[in-house]
PDB file of N, CA and C in Angstrom:
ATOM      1  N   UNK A   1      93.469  84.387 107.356  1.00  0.00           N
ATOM      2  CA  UNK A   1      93.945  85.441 108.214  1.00  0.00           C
ATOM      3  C   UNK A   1      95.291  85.060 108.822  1.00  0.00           C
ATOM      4  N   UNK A   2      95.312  83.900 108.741  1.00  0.00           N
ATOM      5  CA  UNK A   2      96.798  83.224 109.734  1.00  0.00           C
ATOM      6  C   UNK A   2      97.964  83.629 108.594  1.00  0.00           C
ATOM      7  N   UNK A   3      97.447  83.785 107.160  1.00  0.00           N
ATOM      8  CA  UNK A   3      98.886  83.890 106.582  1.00  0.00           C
ATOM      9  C   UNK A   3      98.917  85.226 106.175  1.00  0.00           C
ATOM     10  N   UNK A   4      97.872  85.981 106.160  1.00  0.00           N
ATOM     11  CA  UNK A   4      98.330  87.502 106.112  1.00  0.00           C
ATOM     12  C   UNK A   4      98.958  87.957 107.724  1.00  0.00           C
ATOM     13  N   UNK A   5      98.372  87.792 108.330  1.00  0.00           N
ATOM     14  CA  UNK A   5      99.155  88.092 109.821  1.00  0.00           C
ATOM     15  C   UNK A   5     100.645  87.408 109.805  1.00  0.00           C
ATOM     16  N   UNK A   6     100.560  86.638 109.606  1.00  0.00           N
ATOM     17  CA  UNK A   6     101.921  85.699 109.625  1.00  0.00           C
ATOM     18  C   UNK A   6     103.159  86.274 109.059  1.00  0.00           C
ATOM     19  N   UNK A   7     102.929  86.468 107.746  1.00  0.00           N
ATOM     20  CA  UNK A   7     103.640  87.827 106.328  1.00  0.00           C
ATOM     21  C   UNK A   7     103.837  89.047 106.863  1.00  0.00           C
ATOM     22  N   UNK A   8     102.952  89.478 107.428  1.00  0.00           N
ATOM     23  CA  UNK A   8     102.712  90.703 108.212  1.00  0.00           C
ATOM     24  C   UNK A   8     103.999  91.174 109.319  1.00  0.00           C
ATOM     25  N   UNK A   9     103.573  89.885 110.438  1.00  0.00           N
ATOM     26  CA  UNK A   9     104.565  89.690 111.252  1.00  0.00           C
ATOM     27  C   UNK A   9     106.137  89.518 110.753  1.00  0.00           C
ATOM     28  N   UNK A  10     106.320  88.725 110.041  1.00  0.00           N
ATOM     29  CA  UNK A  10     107.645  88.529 109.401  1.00  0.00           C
ATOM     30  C   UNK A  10     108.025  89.414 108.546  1.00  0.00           C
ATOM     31  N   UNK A  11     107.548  90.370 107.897  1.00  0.00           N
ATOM     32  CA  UNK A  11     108.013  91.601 107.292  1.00  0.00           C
ATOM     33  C   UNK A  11     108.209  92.279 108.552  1.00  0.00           C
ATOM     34  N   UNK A  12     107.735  92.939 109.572  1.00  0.00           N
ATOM     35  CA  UNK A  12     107.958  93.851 111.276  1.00  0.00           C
ATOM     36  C   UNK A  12     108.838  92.859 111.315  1.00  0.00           C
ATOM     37  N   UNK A  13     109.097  91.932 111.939  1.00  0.00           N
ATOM     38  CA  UNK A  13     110.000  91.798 112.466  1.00  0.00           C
ATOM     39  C   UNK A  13     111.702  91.487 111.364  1.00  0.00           C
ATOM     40  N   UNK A  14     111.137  91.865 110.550  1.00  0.00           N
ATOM     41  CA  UNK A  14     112.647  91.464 109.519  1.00  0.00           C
ATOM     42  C   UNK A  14     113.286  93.546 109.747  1.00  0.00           C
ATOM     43  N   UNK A  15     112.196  93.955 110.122  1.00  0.00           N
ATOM     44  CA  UNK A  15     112.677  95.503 109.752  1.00  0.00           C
ATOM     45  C   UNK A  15     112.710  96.191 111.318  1.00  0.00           C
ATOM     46  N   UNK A  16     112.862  95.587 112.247  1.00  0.00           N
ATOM     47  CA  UNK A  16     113.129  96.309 113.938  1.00  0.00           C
ATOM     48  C   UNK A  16     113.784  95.810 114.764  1.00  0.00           C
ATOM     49  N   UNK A  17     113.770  96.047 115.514  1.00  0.00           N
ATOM     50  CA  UNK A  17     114.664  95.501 117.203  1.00  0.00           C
ATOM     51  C   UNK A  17     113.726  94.817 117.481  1.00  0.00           C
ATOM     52  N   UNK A  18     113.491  94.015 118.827  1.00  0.00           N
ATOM     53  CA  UNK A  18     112.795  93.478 119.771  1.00  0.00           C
ATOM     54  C   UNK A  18     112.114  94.870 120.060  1.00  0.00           C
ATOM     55  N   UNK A  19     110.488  94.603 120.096  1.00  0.00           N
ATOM     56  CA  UNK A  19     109.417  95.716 120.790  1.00  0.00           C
ATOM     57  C   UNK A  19     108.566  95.673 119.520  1.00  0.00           C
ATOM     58  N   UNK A  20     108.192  94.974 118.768  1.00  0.00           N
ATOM     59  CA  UNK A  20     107.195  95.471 117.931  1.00  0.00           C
ATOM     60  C   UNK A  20     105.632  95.034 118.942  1.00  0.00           C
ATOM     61  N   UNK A  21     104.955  95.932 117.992  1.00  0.00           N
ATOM     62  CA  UNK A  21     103.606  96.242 118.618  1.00  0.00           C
ATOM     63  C   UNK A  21     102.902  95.402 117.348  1.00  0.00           C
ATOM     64  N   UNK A  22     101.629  94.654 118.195  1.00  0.00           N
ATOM     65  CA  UNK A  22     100.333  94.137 117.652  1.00  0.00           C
ATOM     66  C   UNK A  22      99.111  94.846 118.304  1.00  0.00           C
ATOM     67  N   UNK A  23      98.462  95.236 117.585  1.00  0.00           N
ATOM     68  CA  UNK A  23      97.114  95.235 118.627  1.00  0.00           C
ATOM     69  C   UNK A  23      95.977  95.498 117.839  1.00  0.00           C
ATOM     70  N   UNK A  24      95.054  94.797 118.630  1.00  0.00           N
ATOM     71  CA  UNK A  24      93.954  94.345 117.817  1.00  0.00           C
ATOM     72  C   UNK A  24      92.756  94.839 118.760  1.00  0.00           C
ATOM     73  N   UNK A  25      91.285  95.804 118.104  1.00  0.00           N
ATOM     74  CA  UNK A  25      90.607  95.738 118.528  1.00  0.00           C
ATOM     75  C   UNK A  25      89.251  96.083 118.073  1.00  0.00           C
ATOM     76  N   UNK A  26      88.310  96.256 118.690  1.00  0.00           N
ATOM     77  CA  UNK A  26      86.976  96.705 117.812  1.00  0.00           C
ATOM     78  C   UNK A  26      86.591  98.006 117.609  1.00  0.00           C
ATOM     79  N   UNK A  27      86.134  98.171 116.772  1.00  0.00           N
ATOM     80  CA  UNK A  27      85.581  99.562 116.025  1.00  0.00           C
ATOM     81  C   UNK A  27      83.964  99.416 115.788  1.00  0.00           C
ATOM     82  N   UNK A  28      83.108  99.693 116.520  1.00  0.00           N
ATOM     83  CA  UNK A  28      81.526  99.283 115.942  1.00  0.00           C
ATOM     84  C   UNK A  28      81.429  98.144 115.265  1.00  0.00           C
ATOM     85  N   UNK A  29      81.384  98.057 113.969  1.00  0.00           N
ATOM     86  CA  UNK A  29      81.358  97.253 113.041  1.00  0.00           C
ATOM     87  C   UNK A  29      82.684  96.251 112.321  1.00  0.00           C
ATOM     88  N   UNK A  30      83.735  97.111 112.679  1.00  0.00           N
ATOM     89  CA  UNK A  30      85.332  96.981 112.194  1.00  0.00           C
ATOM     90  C   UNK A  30      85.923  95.962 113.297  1.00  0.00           C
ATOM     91  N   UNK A  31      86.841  95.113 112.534  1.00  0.00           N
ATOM     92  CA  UNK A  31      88.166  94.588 113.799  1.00  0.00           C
ATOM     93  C   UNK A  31      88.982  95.443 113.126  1.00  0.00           C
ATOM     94  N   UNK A  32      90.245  96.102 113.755  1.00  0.00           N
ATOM     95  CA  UNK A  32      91.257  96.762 113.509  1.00  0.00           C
ATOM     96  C   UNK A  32      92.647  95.740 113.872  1.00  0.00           C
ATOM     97  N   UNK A  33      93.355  96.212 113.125  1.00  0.00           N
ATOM     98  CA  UNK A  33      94.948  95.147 113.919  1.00  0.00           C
ATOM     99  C   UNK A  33      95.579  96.129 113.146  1.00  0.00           C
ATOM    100  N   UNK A  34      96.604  96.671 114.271  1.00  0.00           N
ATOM    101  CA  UNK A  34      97.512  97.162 113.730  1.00  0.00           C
ATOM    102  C   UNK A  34      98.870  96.536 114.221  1.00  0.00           C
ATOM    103  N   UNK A  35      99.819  96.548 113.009  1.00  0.00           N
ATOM    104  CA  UNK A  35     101.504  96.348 113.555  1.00  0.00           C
ATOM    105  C   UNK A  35     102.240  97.598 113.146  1.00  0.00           C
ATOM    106  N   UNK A  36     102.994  97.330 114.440  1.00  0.00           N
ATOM    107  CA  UNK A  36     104.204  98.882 114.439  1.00  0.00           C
ATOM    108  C   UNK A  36     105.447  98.142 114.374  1.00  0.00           C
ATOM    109  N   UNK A  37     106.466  98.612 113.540  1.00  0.00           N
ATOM    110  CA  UNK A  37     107.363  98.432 114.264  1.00  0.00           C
ATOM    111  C   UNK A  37     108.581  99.315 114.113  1.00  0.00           C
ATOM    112  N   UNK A  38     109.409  99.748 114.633  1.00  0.00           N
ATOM    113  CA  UNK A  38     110.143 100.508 115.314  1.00  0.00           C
ATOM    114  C   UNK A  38     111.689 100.887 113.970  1.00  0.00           C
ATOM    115  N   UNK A  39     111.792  99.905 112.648  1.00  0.00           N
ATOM    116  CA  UNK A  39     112.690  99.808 111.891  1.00  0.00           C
ATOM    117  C   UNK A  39     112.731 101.341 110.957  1.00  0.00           C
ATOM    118  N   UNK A  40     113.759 101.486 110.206  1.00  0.00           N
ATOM    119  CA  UNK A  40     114.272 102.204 109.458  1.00  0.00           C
ATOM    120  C   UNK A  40     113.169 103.263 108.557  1.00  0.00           C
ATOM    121  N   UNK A  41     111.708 102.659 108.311  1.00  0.00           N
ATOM    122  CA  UNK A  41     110.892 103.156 108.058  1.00  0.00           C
ATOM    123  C   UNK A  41     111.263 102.754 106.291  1.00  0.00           C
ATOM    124  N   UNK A  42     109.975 104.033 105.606  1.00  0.00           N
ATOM    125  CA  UNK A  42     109.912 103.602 104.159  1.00  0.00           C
ATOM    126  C   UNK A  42     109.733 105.465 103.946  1.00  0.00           C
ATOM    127  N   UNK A  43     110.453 105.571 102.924  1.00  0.00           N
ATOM    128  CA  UNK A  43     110.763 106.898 101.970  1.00  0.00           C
ATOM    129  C   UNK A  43     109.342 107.066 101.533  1.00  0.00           C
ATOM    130  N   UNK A  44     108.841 108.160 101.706  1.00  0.00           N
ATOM    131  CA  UNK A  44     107.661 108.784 100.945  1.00  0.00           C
ATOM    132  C   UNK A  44     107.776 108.427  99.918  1.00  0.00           C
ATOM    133  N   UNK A  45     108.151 108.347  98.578  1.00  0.00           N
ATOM    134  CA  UNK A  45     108.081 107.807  97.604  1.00  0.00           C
ATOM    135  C   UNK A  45     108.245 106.688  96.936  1.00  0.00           C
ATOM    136  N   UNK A  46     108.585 106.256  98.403  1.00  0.00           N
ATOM    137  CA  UNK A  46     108.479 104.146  97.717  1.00  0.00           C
ATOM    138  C   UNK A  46     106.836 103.941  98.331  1.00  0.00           C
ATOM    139  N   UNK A  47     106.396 104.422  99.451  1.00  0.00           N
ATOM    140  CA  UNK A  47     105.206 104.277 100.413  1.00  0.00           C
ATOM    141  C   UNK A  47     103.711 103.461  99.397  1.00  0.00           C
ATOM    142  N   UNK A  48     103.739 104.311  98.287  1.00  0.00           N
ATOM    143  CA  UNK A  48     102.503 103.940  97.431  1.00  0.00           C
ATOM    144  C   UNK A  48     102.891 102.407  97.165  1.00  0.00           C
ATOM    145  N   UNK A  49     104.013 101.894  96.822  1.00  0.00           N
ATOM    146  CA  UNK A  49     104.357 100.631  96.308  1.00  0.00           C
ATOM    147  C   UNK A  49     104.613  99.543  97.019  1.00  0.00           C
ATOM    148  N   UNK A  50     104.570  99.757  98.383  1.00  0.00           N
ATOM    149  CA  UNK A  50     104.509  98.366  99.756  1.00  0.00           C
ATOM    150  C   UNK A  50     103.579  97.378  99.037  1.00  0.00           C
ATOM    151  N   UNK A  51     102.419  97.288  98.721  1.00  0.00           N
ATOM    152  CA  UNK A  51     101.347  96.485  98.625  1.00  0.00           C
ATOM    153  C   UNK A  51     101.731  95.953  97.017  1.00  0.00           C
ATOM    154  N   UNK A  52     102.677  96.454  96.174  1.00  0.00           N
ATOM    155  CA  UNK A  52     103.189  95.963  94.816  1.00  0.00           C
ATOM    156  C   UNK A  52     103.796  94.489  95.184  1.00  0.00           C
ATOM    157  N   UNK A  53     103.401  93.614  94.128  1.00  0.00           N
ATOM    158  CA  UNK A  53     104.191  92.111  94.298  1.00  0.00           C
ATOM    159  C   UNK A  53     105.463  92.306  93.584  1.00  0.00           C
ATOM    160  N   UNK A  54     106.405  91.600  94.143  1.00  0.00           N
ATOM    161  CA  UNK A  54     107.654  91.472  93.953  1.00  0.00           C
ATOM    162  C   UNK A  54     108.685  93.007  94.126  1.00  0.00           C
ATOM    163  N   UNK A  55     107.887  94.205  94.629  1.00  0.00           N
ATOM    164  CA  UNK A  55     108.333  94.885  94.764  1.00  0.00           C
ATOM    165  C   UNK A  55     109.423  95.161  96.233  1.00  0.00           C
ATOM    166  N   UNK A  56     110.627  95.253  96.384  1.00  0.00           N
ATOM    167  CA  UNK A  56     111.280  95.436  97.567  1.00  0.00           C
ATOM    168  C   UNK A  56     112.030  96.708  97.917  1.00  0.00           C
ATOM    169  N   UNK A  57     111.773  97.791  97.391  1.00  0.00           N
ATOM    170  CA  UNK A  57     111.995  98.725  98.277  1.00  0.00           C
ATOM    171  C   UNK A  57     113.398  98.990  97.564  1.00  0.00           C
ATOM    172  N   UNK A  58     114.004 100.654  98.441  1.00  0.00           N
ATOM    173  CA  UNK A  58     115.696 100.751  98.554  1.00  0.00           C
ATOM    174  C   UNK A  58     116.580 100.160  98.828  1.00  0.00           C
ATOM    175  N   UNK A  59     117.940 100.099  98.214  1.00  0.00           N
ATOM    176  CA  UNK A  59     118.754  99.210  98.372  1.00  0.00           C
ATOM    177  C   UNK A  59     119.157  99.135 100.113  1.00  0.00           C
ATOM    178  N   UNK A  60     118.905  99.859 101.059  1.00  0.00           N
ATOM    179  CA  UNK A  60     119.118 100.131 102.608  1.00  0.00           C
ATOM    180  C   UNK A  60     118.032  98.621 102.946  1.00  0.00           C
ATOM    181  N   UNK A  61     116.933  99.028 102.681  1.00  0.00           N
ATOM    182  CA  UNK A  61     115.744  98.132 102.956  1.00  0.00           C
ATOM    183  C   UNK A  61     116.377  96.743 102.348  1.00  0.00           C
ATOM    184  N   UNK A  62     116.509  96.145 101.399  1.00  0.00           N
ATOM    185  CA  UNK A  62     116.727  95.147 100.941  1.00  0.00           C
ATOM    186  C   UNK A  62     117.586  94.471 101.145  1.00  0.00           C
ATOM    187  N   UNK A  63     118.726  94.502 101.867  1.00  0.00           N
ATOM    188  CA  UNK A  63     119.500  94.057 102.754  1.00  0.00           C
ATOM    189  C   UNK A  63     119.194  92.684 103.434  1.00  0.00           C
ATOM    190  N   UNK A  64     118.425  92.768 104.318  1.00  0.00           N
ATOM    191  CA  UNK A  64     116.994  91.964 104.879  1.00  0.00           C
ATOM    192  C   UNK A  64     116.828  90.902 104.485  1.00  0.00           C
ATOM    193  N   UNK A  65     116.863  90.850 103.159  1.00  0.00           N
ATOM    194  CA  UNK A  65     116.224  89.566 102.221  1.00  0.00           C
ATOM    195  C   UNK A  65     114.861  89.875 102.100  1.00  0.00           C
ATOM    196  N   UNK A  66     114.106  88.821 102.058  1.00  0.00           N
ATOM    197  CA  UNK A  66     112.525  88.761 101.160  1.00  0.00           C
ATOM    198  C   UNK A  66     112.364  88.760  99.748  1.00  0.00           C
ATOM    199  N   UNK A  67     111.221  88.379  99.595  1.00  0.00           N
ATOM    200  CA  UNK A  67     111.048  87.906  98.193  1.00  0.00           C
ATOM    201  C   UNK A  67     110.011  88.925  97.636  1.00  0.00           C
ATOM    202  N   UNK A  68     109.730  90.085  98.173  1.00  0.00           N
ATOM    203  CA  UNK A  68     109.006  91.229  97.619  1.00  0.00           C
ATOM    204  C   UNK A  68     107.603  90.322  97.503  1.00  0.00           C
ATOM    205  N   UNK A  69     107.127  89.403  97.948  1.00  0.00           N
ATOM    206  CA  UNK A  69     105.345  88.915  97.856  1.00  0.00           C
ATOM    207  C   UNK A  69     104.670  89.426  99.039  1.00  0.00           C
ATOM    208  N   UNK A  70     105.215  89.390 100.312  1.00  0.00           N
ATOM    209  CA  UNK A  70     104.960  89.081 101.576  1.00  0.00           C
ATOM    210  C   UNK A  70     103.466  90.755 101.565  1.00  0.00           C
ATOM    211  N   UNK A  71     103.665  91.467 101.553  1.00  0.00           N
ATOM    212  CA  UNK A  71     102.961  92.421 101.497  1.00  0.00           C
ATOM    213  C   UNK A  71     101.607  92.736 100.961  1.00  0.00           C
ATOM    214  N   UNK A  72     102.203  91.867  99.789  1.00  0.00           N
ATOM    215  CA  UNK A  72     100.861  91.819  98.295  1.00  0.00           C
ATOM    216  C   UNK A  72     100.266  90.692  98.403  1.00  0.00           C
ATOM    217  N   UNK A  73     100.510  89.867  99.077  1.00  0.00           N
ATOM    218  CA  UNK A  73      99.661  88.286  99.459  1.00  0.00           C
ATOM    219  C   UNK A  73      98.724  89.193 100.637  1.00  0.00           C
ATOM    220  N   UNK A  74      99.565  89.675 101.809  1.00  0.00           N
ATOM    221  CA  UNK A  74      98.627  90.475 102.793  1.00  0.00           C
ATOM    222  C   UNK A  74      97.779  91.133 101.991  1.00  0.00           C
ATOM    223  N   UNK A  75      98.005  92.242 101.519  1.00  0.00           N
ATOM    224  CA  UNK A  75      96.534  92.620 100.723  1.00  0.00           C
ATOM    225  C   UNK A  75      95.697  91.861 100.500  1.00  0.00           C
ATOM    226  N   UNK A  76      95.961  91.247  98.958  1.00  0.00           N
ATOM    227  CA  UNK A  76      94.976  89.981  98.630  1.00  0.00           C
ATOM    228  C   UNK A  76      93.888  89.535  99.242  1.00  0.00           C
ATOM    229  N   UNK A  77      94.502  88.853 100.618  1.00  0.00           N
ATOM    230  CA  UNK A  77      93.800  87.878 101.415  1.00  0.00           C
ATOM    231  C   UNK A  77      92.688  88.815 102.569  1.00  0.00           C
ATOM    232  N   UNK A  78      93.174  89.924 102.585  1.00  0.00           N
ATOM    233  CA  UNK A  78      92.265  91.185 103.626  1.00  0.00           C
ATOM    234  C   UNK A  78      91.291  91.709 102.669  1.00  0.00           C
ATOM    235  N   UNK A  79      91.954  91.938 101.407  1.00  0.00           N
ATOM    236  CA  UNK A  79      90.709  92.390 100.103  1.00  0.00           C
ATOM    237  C   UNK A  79      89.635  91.650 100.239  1.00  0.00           C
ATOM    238  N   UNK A  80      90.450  90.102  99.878  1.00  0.00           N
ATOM    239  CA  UNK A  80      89.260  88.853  99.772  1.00  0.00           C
ATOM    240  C   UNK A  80      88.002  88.725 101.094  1.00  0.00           C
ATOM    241  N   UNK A  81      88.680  89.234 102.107  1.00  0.00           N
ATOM    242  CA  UNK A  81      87.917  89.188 103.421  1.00  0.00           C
ATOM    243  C   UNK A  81      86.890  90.397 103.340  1.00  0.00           C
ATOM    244  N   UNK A  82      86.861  91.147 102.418  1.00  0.00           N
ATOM    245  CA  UNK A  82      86.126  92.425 102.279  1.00  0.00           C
ATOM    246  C   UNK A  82      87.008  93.727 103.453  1.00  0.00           C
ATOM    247  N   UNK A  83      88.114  93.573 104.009  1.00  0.00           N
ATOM    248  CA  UNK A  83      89.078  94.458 104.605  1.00  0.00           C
ATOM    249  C   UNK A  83      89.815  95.452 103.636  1.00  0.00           C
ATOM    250  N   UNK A  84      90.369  96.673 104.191  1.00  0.00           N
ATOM    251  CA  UNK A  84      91.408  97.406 103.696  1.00  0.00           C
ATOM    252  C   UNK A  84      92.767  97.208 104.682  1.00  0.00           C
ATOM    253  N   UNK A  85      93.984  97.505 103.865  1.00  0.00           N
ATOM    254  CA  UNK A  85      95.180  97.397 104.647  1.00  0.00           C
ATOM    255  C   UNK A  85      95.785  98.606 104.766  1.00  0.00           C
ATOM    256  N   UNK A  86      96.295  99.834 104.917  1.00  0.00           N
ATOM    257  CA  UNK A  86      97.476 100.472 104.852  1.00  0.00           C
ATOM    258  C   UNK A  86      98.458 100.501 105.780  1.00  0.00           C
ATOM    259  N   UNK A  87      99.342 101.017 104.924  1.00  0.00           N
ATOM    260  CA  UNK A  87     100.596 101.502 105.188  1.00  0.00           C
ATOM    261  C   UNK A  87     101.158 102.994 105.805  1.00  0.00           C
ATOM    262  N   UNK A  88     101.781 103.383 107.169  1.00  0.00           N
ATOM    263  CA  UNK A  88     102.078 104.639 107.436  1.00  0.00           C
ATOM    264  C   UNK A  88     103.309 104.673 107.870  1.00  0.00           C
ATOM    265  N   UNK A  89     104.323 104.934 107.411  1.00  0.00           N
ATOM    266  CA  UNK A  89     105.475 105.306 107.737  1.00  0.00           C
ATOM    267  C   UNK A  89     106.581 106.473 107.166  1.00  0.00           C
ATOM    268  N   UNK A  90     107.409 106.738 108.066  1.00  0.00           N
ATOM    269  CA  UNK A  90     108.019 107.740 107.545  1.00  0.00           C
ATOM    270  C   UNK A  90     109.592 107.176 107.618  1.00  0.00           C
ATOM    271  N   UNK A  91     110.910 107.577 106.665  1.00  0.00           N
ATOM    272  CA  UNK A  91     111.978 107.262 106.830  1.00  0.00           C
ATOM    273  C   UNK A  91     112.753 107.685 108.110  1.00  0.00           C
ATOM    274  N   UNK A  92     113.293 106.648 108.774  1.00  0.00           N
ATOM    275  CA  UNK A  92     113.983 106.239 109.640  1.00  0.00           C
ATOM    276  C   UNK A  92     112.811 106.365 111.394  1.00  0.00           C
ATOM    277  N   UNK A  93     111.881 106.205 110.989  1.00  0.00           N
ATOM    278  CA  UNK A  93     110.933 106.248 112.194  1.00  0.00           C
ATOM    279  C   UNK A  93     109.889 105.328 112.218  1.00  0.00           C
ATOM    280  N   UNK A  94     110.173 103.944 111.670  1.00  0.00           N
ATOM    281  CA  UNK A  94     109.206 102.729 111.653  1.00  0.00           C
ATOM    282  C   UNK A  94     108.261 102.562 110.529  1.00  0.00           C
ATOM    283  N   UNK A  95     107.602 101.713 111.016  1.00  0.00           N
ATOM    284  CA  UNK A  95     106.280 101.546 109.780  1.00  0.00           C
ATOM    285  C   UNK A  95     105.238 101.088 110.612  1.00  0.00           C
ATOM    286  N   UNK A  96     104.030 101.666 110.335  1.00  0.00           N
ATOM    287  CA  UNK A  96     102.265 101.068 110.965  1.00  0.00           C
ATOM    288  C   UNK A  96     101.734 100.726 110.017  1.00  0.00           C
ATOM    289  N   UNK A  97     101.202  99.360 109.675  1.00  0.00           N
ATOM    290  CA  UNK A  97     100.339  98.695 108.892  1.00  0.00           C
ATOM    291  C   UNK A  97      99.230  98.658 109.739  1.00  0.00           C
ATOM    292  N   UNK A  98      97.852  99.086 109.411  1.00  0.00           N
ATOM    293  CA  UNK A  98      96.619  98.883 109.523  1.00  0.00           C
ATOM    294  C   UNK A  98      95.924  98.390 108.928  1.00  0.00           C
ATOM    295  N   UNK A  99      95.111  97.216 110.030  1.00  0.00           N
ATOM    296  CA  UNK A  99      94.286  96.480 108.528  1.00  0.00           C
ATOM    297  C   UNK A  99      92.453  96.207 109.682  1.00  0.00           C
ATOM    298  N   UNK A 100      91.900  96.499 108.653  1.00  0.00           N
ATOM    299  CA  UNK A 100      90.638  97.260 108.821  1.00  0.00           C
ATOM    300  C   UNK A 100      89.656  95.919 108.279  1.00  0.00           C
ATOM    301  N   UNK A 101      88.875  95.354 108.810  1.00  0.00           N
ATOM    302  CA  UNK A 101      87.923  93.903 108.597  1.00  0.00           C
ATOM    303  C   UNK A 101      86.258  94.119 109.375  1.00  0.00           C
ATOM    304  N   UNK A 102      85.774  93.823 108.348  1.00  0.00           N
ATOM    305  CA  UNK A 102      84.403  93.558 108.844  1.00  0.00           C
ATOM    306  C   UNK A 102      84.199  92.888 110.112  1.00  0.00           C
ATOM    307  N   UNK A 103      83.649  93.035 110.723  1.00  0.00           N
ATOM    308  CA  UNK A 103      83.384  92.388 112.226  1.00  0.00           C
ATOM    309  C   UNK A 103      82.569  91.039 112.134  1.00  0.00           C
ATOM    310  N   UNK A 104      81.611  90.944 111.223  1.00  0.00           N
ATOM    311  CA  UNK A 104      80.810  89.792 111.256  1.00  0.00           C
ATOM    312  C   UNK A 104      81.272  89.630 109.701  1.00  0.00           C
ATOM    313  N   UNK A 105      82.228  90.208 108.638  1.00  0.00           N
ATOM    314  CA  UNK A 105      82.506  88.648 107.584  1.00  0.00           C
ATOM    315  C   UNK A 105      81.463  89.588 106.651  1.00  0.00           C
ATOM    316  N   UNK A 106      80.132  90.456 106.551  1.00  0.00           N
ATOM    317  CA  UNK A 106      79.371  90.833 105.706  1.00  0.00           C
ATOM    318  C   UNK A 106      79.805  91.772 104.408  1.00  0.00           C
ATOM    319  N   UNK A 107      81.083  92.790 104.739  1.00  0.00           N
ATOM    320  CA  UNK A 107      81.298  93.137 103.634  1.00  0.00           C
ATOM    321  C   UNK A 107      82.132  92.673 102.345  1.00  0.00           C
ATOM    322  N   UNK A 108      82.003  91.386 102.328  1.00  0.00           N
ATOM    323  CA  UNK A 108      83.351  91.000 101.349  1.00  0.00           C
ATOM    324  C   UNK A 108      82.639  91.254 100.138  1.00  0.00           C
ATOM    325  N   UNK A 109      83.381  91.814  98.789  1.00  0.00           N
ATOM    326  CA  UNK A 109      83.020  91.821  97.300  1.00  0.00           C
ATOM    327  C   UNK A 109      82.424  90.644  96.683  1.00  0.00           C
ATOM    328  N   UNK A 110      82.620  89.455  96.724  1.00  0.00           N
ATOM    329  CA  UNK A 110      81.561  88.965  96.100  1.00  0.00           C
ATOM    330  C   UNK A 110      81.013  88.424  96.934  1.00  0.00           C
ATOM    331  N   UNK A 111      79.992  88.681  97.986  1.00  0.00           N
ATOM    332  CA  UNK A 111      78.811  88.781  98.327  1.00  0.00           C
ATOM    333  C   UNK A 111      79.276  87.286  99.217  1.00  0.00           C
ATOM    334  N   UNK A 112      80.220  86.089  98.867  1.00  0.00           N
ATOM    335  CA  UNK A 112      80.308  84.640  99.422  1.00  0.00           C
ATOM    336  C   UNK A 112      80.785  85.422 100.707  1.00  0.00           C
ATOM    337  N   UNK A 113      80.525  84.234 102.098  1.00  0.00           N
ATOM    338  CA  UNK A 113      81.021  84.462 103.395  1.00  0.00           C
ATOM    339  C   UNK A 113      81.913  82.810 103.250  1.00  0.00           C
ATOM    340  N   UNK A 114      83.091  83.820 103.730  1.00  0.00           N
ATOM    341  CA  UNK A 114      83.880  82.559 103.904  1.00  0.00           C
ATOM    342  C   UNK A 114      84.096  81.915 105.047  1.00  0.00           C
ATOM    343  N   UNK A 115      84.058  80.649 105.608  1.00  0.00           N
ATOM    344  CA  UNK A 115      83.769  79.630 106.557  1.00  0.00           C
ATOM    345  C   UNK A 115      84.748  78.832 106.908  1.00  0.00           C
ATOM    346  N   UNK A 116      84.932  78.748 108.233  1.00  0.00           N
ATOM    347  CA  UNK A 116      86.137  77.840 108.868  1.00  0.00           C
ATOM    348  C   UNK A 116      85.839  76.768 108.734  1.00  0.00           C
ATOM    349  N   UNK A 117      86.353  75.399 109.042  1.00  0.00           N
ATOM    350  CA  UNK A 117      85.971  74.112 108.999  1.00  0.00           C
ATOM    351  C   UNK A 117      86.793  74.019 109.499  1.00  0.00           C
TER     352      UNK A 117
END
């Protein structure tokens, strides 16, 4: 979770001012975390392809730098957790990533619970 949040964070903050939003909380069964942040946003028609590896966006967006993984590792690692992630943004009015996790660890796909040490 430390390196999808981490990716997470460093994509928001590569794309806003100072003020991005975290917030994290419970849903019944769900943890929720969402990040906002306040940047240039993403074109309806790039939107489906955030979560693509190596994919980086319009030449406006890419400016920035990144290595087009940062997004698609986040997936991955929220999949693996049995979580969903999306993406909501509109051009020139930010981006909200939501990412949606089992509360107790029970729904992951293959059935293993994964364990801190």
């Amino acid at each position: 979770m430390h390196q999808a949040l981490g990716n997470l964070l460093s994509n928001a903050a590569r794309y806003c001012r100072p003020g991005d939003t975290v917030t994290a909380s419970a849903e019944g069964d769900t943890v929720l975390v969402e990040v906002t942040d306040d940047g240039p946003g993403i074109p309806a028609d790039e939107l489906p392809h955030v979560f693509d590896r190596l994919w980086r966006g319009s030449a406006a967006r890419n400016r920035s730098g990144g290595s087009g993984i940062g997004l698609a590792v986040v997936k991955e690692l929220i999949t693996a957790h049995g979580g969903t992630v999306t993406a909501l943004s509109e051009s020139a009015a930010g981006t909200r990533i939501v990412i949606r996790l089992p509360r107790d660890g029970a729904a992951r796909p293959s059935g293993d619970r994964l364990t801190h040490h």
